[in-house]
Protein backbone atom coordinates (compact mmCIF):
# COMPACT_ATOMS: atom_id res chain seq x y z
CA UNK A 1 0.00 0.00 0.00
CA UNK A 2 1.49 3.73 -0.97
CA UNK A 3 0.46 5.61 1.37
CA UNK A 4 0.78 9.47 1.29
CA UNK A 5 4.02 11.25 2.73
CA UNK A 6 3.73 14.96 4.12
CA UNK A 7 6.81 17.52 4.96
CA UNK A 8 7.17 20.61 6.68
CA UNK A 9 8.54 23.37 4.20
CA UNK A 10 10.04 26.65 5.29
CA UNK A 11 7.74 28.65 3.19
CA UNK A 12 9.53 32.18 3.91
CA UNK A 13 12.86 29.89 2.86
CA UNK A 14 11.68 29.29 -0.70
CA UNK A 15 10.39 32.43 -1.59
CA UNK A 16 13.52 33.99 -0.33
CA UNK A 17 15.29 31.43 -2.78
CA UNK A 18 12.75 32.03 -5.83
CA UNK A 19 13.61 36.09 -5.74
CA UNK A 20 17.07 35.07 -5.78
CA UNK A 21 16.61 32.80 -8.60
CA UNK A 22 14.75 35.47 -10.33
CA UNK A 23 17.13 38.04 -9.59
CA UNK A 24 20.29 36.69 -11.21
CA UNK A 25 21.69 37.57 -14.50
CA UNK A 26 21.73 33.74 -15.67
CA UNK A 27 17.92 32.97 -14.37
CA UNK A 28 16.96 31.56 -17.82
CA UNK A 29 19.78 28.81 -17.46
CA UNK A 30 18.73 25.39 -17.19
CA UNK A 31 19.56 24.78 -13.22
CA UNK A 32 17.70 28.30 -12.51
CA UNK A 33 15.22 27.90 -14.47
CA UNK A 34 14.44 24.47 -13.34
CA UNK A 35 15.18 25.33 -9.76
CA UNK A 36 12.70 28.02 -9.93
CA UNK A 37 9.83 25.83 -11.41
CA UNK A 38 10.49 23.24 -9.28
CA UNK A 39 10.07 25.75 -6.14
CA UNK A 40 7.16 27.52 -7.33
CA UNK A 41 5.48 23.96 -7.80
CA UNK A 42 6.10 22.87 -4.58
CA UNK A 43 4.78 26.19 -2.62
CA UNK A 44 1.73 25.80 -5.20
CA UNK A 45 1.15 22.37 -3.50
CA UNK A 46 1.84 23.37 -0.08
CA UNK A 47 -0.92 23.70 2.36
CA UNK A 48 -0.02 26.10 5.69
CA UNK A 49 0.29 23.96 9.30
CA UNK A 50 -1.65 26.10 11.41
CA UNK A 51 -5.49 25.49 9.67
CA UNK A 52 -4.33 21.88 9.31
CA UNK A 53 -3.75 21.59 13.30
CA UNK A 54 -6.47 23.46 13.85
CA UNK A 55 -9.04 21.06 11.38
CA UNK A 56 -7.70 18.19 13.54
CA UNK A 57 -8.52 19.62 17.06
CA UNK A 58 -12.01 20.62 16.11
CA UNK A 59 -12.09 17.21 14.86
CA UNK A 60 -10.67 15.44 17.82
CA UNK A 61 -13.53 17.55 19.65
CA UNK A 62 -16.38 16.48 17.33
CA UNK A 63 -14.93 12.80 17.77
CA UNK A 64 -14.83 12.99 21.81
CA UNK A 65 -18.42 14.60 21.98
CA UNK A 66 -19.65 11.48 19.93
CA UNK A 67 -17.63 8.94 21.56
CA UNK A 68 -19.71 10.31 24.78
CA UNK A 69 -22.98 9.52 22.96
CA UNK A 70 -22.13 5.98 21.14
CA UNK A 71 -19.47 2.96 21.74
CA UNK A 72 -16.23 4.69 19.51
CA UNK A 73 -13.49 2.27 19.69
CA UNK A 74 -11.28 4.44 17.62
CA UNK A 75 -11.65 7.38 19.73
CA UNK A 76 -10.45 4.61 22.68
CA UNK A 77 -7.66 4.03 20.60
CA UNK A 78 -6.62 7.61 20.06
CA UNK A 79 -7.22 8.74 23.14
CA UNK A 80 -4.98 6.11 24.78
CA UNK A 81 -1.98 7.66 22.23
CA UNK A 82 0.57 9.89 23.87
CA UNK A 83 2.40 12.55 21.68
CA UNK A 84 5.47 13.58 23.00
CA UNK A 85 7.00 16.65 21.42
């Protein structure tokens, strides 16, 4: 099974690198140019942290409420997970 794979990105990072890229005298080289697509792909498929956190508390509350109402053996499960950061 493939399962998905997620990273953290240093958004400011990248755009700090694309105006470099796009300041330079050789931008339309291959590496630049490349570089440059590359980096404005990946920002285009980033999504920010912060709503994504966010989306997964409100869910976590949603999924406690109804685990008080009905038998929620996956909210058992979660629950009984520790995250230590």
């Amino acid at each position: 099974m493939n399962k998905d794979e997620y990273n953290i990105i240093n958004k400011t990072a990248i755009q700090k690198r694309i105006e470099e890229l796009e300041n330079t005298d050789d931008y339309f080289s291959q590496g630049s140019f490349g570089e440059h697509k590359f980096l404005k792909q990946v920002l285009s498929q980033s999504t920010p942290l912060i709503p994504e956190i966010d989306k997964a508390y409100e869910a976590g509350i949603l999924d406690k409420e109804l685990s008080l109402t009905f038998d929620n053996p996956k909210s058992r499960y979660l629950n009984s997970l520790k995250l230590d950061l």
